[in-house]
N, C-alpha and C. Protein backbone atom coordinates (compact mmCIF):
# COMPACT_ATOMS: atom_id res chain seq x y z
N UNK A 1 -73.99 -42.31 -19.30
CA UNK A 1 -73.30 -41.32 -18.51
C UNK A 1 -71.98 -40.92 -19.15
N UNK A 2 -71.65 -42.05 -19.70
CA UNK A 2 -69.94 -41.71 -19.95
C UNK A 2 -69.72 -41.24 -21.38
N UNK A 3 -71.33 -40.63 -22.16
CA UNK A 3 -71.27 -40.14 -23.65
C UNK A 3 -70.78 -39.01 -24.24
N UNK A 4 -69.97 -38.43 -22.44
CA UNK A 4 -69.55 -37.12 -23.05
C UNK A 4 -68.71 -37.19 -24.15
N UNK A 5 -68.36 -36.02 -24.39
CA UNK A 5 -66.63 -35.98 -25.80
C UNK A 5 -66.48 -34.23 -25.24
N UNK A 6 -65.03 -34.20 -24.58
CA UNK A 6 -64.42 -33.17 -24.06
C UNK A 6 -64.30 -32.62 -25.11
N UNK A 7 -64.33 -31.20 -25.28
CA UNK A 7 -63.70 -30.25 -26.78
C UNK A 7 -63.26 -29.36 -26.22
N UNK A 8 -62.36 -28.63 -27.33
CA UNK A 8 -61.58 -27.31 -26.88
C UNK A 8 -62.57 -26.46 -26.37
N UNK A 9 -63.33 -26.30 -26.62
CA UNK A 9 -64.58 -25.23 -25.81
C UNK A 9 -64.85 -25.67 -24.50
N UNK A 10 -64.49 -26.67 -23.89
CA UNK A 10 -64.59 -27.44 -22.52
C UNK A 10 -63.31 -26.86 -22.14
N UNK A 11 -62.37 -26.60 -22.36
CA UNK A 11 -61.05 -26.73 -21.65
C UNK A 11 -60.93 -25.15 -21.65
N UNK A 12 -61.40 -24.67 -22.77
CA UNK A 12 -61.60 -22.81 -23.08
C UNK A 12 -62.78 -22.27 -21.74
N UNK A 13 -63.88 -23.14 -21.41
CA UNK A 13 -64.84 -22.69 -20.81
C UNK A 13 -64.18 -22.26 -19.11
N UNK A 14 -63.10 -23.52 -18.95
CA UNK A 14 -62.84 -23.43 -17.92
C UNK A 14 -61.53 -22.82 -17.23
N UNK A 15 -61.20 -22.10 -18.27
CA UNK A 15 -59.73 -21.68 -18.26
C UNK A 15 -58.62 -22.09 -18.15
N UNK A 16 -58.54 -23.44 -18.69
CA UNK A 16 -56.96 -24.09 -19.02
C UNK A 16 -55.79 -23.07 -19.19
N UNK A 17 -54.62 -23.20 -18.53
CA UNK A 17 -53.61 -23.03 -18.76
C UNK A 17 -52.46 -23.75 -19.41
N UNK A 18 -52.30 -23.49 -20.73
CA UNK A 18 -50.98 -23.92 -20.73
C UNK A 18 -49.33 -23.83 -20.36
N UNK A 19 -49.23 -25.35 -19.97
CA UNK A 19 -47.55 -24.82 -19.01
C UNK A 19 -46.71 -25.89 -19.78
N UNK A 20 -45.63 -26.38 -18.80
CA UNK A 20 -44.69 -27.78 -19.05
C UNK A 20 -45.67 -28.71 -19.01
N UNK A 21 -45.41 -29.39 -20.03
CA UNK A 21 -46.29 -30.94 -19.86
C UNK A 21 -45.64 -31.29 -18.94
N UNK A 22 -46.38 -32.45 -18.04
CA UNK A 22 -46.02 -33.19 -16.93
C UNK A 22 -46.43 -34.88 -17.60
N UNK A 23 -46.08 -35.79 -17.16
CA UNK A 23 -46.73 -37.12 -17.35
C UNK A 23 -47.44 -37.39 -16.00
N UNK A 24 -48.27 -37.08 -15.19
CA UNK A 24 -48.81 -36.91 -13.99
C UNK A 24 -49.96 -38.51 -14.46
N UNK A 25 -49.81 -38.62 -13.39
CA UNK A 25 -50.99 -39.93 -13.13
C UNK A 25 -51.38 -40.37 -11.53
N UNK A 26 -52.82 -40.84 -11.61
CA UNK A 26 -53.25 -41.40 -10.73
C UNK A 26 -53.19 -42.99 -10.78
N UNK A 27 -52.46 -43.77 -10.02
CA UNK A 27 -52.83 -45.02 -10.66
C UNK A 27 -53.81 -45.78 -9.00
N UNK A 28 -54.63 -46.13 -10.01
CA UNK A 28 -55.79 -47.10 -9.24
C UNK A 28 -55.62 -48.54 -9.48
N UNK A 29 -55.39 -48.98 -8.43
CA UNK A 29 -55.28 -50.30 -8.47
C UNK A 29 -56.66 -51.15 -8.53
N UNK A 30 -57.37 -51.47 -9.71
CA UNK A 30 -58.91 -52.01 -9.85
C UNK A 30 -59.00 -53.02 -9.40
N UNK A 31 -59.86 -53.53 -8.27
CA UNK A 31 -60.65 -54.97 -8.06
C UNK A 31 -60.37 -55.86 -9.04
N UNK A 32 -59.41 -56.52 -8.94
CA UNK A 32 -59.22 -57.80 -9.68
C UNK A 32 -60.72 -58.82 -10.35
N UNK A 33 -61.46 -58.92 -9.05
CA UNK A 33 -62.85 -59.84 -9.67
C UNK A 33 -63.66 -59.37 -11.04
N UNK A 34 -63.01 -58.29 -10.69
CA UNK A 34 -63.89 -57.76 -11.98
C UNK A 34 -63.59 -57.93 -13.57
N UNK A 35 -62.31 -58.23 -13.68
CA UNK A 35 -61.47 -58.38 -15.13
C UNK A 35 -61.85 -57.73 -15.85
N UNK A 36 -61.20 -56.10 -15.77
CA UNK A 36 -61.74 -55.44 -16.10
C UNK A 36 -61.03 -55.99 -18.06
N UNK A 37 -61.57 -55.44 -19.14
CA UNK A 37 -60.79 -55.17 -20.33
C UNK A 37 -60.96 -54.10 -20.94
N UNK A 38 -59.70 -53.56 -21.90
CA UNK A 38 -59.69 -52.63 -22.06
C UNK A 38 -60.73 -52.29 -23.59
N UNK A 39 -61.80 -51.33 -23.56
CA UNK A 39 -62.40 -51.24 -24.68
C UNK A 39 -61.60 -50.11 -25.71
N UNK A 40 -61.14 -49.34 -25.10
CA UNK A 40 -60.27 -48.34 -25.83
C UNK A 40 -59.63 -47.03 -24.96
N UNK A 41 -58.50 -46.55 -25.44
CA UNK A 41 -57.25 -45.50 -24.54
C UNK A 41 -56.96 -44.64 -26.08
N UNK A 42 -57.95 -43.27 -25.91
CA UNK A 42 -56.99 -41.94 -26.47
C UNK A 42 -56.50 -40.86 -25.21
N UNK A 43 -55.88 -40.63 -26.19
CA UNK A 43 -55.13 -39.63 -26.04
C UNK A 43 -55.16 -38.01 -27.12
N UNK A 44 -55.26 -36.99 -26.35
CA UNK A 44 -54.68 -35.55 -27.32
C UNK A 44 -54.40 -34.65 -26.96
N UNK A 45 -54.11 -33.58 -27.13
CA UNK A 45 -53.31 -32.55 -26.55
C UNK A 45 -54.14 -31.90 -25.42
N UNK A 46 -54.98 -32.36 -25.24
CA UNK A 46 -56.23 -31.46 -24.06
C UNK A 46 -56.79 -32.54 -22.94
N UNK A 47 -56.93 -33.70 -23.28
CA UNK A 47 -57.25 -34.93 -22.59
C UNK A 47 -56.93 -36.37 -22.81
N UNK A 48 -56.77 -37.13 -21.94
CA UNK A 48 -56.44 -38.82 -21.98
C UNK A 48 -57.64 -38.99 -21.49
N UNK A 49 -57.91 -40.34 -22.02
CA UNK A 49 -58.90 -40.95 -22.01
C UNK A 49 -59.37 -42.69 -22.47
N UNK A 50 -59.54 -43.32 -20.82
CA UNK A 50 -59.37 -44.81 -21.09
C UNK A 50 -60.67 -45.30 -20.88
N UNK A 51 -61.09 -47.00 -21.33
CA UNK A 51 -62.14 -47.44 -20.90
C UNK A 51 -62.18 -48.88 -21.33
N UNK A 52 -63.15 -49.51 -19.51
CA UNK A 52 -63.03 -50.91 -19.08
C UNK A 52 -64.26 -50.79 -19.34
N UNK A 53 -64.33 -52.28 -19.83
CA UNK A 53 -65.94 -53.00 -19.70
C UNK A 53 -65.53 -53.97 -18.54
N UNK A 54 -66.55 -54.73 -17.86
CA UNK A 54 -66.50 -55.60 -17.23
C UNK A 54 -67.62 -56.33 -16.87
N UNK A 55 -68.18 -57.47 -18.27
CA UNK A 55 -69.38 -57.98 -17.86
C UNK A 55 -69.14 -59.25 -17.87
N UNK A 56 -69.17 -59.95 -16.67
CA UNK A 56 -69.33 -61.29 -16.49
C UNK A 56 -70.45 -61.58 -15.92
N UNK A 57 -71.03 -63.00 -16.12
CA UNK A 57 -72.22 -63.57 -15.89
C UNK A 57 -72.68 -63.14 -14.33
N UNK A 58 -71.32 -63.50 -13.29
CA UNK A 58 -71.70 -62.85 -12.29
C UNK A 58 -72.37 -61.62 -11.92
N UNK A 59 -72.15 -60.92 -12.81
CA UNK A 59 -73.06 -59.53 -12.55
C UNK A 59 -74.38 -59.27 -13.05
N UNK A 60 -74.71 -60.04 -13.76
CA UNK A 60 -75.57 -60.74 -14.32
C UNK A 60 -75.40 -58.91 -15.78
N UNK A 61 -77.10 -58.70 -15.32
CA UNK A 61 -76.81 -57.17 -16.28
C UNK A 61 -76.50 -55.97 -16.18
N UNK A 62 -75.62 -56.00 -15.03
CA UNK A 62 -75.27 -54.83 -14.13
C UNK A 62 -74.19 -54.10 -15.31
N UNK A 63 -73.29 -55.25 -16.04
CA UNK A 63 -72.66 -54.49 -17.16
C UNK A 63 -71.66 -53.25 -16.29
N UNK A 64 -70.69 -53.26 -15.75
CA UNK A 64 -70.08 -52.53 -14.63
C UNK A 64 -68.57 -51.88 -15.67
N UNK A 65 -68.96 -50.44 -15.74
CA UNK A 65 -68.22 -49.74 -16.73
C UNK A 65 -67.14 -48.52 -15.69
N UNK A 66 -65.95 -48.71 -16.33
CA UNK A 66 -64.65 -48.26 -15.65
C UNK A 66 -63.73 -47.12 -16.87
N UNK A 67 -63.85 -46.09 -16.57
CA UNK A 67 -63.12 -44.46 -17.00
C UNK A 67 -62.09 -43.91 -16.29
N UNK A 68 -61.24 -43.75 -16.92
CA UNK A 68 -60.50 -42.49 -16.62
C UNK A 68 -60.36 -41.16 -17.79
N UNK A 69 -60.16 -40.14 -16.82
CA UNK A 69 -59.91 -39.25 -17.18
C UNK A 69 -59.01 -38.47 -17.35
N UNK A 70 -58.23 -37.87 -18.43
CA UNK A 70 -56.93 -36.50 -17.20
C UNK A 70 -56.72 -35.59 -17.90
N UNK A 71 -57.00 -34.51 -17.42
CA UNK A 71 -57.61 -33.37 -17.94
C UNK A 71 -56.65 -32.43 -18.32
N UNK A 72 -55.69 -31.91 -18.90
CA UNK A 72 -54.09 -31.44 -18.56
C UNK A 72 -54.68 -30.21 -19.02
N UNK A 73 -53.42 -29.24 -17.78
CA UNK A 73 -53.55 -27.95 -18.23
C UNK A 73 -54.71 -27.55 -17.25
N UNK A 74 -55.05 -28.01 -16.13
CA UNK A 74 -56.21 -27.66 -15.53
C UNK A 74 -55.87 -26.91 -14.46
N UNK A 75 -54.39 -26.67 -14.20
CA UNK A 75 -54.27 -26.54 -12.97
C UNK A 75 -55.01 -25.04 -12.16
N UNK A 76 -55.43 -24.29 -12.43
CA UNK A 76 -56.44 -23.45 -11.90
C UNK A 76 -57.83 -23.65 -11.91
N UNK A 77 -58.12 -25.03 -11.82
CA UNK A 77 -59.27 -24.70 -12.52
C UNK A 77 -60.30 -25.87 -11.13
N UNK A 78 -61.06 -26.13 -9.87
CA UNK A 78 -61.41 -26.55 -9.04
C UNK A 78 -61.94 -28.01 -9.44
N UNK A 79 -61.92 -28.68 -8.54
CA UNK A 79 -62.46 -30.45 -8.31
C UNK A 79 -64.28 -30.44 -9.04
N UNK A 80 -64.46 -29.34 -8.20
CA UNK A 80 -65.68 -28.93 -8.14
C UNK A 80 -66.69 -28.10 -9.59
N UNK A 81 -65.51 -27.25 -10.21
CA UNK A 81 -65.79 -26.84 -11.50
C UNK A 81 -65.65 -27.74 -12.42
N UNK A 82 -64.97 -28.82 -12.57
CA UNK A 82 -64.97 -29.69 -13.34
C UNK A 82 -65.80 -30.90 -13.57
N UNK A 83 -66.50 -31.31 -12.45
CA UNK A 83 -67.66 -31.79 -11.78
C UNK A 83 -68.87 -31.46 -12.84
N UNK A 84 -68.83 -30.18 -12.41
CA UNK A 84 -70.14 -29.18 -12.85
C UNK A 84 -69.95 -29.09 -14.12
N UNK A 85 -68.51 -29.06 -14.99
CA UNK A 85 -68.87 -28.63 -16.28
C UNK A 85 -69.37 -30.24 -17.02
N UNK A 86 -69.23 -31.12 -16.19
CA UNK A 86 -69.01 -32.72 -16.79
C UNK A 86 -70.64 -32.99 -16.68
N UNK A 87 -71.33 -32.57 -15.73
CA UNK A 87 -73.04 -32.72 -15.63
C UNK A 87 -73.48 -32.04 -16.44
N UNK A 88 -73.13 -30.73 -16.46
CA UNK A 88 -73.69 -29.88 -17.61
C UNK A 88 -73.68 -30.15 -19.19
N UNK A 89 -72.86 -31.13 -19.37
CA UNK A 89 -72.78 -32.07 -21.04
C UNK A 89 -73.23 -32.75 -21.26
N UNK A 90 -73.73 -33.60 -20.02
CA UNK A 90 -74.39 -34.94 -20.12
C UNK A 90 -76.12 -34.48 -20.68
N UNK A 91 -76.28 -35.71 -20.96
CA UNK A 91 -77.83 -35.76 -21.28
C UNK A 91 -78.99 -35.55 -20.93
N UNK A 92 -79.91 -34.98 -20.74
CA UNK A 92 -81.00 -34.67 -20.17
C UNK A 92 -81.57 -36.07 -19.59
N UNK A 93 -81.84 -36.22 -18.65
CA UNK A 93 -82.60 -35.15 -17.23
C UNK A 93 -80.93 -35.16 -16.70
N UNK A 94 -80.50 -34.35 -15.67
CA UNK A 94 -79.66 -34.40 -15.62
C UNK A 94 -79.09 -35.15 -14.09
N UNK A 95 -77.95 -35.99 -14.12
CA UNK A 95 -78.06 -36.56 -12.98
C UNK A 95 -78.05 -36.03 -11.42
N UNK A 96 -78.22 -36.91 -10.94
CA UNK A 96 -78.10 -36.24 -9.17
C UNK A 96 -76.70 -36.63 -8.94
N UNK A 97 -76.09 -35.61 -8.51
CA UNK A 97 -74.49 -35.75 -7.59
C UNK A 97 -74.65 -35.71 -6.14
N UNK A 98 -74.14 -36.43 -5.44
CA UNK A 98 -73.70 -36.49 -4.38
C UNK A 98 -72.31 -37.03 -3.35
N UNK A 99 -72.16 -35.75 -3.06
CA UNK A 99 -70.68 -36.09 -2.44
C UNK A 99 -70.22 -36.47 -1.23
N UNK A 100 -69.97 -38.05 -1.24
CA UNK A 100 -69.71 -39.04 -0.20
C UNK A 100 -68.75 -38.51 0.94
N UNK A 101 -67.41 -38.35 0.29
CA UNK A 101 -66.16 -37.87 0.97
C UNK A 101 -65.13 -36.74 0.16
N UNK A 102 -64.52 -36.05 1.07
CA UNK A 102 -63.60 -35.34 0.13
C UNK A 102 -62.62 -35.02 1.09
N UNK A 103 -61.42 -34.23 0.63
CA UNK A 103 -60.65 -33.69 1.52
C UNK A 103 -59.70 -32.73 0.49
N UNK A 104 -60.26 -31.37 0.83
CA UNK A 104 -60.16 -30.16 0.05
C UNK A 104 -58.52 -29.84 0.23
N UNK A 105 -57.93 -29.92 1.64
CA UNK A 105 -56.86 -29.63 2.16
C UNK A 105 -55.57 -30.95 2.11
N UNK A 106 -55.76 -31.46 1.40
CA UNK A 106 -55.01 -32.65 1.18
C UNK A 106 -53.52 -32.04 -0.09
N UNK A 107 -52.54 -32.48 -0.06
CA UNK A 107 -51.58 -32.20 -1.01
C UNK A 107 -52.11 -32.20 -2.08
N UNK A 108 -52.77 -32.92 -2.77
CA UNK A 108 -53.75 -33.11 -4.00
C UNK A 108 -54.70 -33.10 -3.62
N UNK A 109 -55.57 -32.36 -3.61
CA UNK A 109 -57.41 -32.49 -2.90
C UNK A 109 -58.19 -33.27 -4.07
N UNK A 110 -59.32 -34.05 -3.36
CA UNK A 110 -59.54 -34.74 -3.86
C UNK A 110 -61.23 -34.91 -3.11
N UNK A 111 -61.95 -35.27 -4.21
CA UNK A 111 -63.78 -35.56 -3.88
C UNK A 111 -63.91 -37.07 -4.67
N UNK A 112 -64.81 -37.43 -3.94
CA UNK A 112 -65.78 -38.85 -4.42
C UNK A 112 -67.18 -38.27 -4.41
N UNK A 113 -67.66 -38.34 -5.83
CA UNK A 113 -69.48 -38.01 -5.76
C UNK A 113 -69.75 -39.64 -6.09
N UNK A 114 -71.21 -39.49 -5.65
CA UNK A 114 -72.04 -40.64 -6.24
C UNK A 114 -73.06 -40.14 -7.44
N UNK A 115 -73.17 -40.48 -8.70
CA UNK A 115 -73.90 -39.87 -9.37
C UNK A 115 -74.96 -40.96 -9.36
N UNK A 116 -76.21 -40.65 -9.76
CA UNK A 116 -77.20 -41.34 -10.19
C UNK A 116 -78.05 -40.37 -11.25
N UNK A 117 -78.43 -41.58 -12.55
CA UNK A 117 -78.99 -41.28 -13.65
C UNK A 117 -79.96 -41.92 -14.16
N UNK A 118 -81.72 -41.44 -13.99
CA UNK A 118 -82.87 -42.33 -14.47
C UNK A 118 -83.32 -41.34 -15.56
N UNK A 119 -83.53 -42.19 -16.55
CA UNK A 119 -83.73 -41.43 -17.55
C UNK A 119 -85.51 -42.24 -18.44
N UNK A 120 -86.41 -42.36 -17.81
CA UNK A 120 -87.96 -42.91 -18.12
C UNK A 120 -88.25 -42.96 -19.68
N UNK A 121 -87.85 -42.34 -20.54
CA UNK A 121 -87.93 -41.76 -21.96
C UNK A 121 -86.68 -42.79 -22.22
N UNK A 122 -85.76 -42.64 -22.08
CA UNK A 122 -84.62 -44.10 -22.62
C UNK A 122 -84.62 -45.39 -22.22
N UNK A 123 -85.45 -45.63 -20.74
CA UNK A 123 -85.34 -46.38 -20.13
C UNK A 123 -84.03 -46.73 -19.76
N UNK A 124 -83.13 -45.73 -19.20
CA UNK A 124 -82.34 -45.41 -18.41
C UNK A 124 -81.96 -45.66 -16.88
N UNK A 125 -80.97 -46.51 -16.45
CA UNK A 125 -81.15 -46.34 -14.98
C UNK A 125 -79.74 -47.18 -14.47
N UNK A 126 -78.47 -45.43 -14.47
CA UNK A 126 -77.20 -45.89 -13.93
C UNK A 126 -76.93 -45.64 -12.90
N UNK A 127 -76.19 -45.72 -12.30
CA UNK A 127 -75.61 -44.87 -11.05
C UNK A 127 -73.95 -45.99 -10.89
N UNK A 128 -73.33 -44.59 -10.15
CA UNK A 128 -71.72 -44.66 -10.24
C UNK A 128 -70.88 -43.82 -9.80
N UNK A 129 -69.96 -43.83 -9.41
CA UNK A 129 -68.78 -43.24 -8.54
C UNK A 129 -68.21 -42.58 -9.31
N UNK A 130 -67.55 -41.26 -8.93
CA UNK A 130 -66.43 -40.27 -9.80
C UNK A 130 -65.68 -39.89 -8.74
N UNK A 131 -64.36 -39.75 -8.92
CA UNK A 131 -63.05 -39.64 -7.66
C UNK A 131 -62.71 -38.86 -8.72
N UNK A 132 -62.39 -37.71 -8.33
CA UNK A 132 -61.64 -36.59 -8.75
C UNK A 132 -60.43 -35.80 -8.34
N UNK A 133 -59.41 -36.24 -8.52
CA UNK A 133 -58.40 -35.53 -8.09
C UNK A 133 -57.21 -34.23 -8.70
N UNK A 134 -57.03 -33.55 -7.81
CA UNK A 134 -56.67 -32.33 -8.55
C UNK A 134 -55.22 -32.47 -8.57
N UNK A 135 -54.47 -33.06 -9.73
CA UNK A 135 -52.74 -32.89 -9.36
C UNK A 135 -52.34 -31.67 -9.57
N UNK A 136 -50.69 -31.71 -9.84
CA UNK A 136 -50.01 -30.19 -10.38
C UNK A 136 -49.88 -29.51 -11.22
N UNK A 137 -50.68 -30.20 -11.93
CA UNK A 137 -51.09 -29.66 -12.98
C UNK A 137 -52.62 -30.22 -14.34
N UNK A 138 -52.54 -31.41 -14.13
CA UNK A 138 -53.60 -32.38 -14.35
C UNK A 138 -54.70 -32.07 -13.37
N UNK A 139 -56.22 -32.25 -14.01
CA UNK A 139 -57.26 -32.56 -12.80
C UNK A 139 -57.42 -34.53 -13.47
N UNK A 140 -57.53 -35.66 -12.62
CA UNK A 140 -57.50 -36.69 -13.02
C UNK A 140 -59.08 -36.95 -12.57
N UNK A 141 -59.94 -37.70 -12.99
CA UNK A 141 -61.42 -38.31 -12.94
C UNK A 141 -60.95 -40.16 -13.06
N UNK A 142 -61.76 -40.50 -12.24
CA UNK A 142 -61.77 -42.34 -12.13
C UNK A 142 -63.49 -42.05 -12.15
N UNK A 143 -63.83 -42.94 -12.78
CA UNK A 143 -65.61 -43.28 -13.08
C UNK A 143 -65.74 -45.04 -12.92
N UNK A 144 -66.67 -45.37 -12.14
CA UNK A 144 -67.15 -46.83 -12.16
C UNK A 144 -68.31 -46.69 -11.73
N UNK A 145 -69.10 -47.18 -13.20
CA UNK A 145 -71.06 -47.39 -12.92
C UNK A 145 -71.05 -48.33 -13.49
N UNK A 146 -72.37 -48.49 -12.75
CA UNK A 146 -73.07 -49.69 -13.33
C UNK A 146 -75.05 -49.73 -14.10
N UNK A 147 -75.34 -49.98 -14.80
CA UNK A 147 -76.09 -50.09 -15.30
C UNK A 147 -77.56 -50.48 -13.80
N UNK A 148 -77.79 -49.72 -13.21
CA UNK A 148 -78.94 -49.98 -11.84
C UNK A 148 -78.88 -48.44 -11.29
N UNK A 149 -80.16 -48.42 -10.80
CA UNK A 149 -80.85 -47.65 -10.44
C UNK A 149 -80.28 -47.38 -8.68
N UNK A 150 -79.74 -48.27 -7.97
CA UNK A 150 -78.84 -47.46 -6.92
C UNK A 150 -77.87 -48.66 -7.15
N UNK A 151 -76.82 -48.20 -6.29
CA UNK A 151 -75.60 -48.60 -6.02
C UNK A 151 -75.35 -49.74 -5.16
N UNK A 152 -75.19 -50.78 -4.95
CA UNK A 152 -75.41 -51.51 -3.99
C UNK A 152 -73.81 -51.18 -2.90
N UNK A 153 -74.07 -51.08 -1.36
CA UNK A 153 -73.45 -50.30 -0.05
C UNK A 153 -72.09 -51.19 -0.13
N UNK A 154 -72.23 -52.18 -0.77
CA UNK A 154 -70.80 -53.17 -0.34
C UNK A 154 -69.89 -53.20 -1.70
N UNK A 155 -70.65 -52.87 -2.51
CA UNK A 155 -69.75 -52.25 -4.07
C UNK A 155 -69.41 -51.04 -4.00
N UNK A 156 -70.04 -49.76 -3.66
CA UNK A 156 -69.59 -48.30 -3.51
C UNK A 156 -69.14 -48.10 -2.01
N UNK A 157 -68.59 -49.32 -0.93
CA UNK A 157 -67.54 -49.51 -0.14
C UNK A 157 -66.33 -49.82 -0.62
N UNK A 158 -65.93 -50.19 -1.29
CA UNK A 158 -65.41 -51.34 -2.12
C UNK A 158 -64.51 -50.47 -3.29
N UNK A 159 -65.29 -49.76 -3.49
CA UNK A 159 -64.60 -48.68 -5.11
C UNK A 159 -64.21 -47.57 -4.21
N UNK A 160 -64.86 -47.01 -3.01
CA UNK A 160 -64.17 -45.91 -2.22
C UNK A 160 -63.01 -45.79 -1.91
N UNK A 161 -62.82 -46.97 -1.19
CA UNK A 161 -61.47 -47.35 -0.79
C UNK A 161 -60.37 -47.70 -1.56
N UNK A 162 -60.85 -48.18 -2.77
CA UNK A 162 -60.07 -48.44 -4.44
C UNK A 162 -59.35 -47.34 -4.55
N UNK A 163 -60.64 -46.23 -4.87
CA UNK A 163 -59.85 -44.87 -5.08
C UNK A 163 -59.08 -43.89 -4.20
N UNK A 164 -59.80 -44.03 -2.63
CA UNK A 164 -58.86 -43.76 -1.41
C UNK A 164 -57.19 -44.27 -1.96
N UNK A 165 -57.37 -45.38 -2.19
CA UNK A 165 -55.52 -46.26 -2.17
C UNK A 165 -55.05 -45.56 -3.17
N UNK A 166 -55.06 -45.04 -4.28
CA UNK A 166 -54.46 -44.24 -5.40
C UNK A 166 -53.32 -43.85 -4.80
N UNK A 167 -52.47 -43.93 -5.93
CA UNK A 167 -51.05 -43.26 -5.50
C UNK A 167 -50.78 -42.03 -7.12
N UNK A 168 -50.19 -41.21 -6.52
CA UNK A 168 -49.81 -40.19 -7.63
C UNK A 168 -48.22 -40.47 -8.07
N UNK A 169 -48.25 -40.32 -9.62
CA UNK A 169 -46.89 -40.18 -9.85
C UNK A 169 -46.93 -38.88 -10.86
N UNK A 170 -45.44 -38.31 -10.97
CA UNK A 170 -45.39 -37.27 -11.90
C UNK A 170 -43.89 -37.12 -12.49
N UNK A 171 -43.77 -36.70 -13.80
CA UNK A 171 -42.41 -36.63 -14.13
C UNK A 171 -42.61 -35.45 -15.77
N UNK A 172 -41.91 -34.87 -15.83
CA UNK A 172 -41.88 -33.34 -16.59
C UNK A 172 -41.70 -34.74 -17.96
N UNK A 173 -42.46 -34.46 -19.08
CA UNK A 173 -42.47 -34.78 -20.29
C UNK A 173 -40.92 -33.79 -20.65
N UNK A 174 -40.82 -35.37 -21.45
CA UNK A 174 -39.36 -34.78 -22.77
C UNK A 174 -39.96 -33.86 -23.97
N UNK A 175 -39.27 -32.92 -23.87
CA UNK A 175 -39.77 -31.94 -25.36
C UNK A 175 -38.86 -32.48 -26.27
C-alpha cells in the first residue's frame, strides 16, 4: 500500500500553491505497545515523509506498518482529493476506501478511511487506517496497516482515537 513515491506531477495534478513555508505538524501520539522504529524520514521541497515498522512476535505476522505524510503547499486542494489522487497511484486492483468518521467543519477538517487491499496475483492481503488532515497550509496523512485481510474492531478502535487525540502545531519557517 505504502509503494507510492509522490512527484512533482502529483502536487502539479492537484494544484499546489506556493506560499510562506510554515513548519505545520500533526503530532500523534503512537500506542506505545507497539515500539514502533523508525525505518526511514525524508524530506523535500513538495513532501515529508516518515516510516515505522513494528514487528514483534506478539503480532505474530501481522507486521503492523506506521506513515506519515505532509503534503506542503496544499492548501486549496480537499481531504478528499488527496485521498483520490493517493488510490489512483497505488497498484492494481485498486483498494476499497471507506470512511469511518470525519468532520468537514472542524478548524482543520479532518477524515479517517479504512482502506482494504487483496491483491490474489501477489498474494496480497492489507488493510489499514488513513487520518487525513487538512492544516493551513499542509494537507498531513497518518497511515497504520497491517499485513491481514480485515482489521481487527479493537485495533481500528484503538488507532481512531490515536488519531482523534492529535494535536496541531504551526510556526512560519525562517528564510
Amino acid at each position: 500500500m505504502k509503494k507510492l513515491t509522490f512527484t512533482l506531477a502529483f502536487s502539479l495534478a492537484l494544484g499546489f500553491t506556493a506560499s510562506a513555508q510554515t513548519n505545520e505538524k500533526v503530532v500523534v501520539d503512537f500506542p506505545q505497545e507497539y515500539k514502533l522504529k523508525l525505518e526511514f524520514n525524508e524530506e523535500d521541497q513538495l513532501i515529508d515523509r516518515i516510516v515505522y515498522n513494528a514487528y514483534e512476535e506478539k503480532h505474530g505476522d501481522n507486521n503492523i506498518n506506521v506513515e506519515e505524510l505532509r503534503i506542503k503547499y496544499s492548501k486549496n486542494v480537499t481531504n478528499e482529493e488527496v485521498v483520490k489522487e493517493y488510490v489512483s497511484n497505488l497498484r492494481d486492483p485498486k483498494p476499497k476506501l471507506t470512511i469511518l468518521e470525519q468532520d468537514k467543519d472542524a478548524a482543520l477538517p479532518w477524515t479517517i478511511y479504512r482502506i482494504e487491499l487483496t491483491d490474489e496475483k501477489f498474494n496480497i492481503e492489507e488493510t489499514g487506517l488513513v487520518y487525513v488532515v487538512k492544516g493551513n497550509s499542509d494537507t498531513h496523512l497518518k497511515f497504520v496497516t497491517m499485513k491481514k485481510p480485515k482489521m481487527p474492531s479493537d485495533f481500528a478502535m484503538k488507532w481512531v482515537s490515536t488519531f482523534k487525540s492529535s494535536r496541531y502545531t504551526s510556526a512560519v519557517a525562517a528564510e
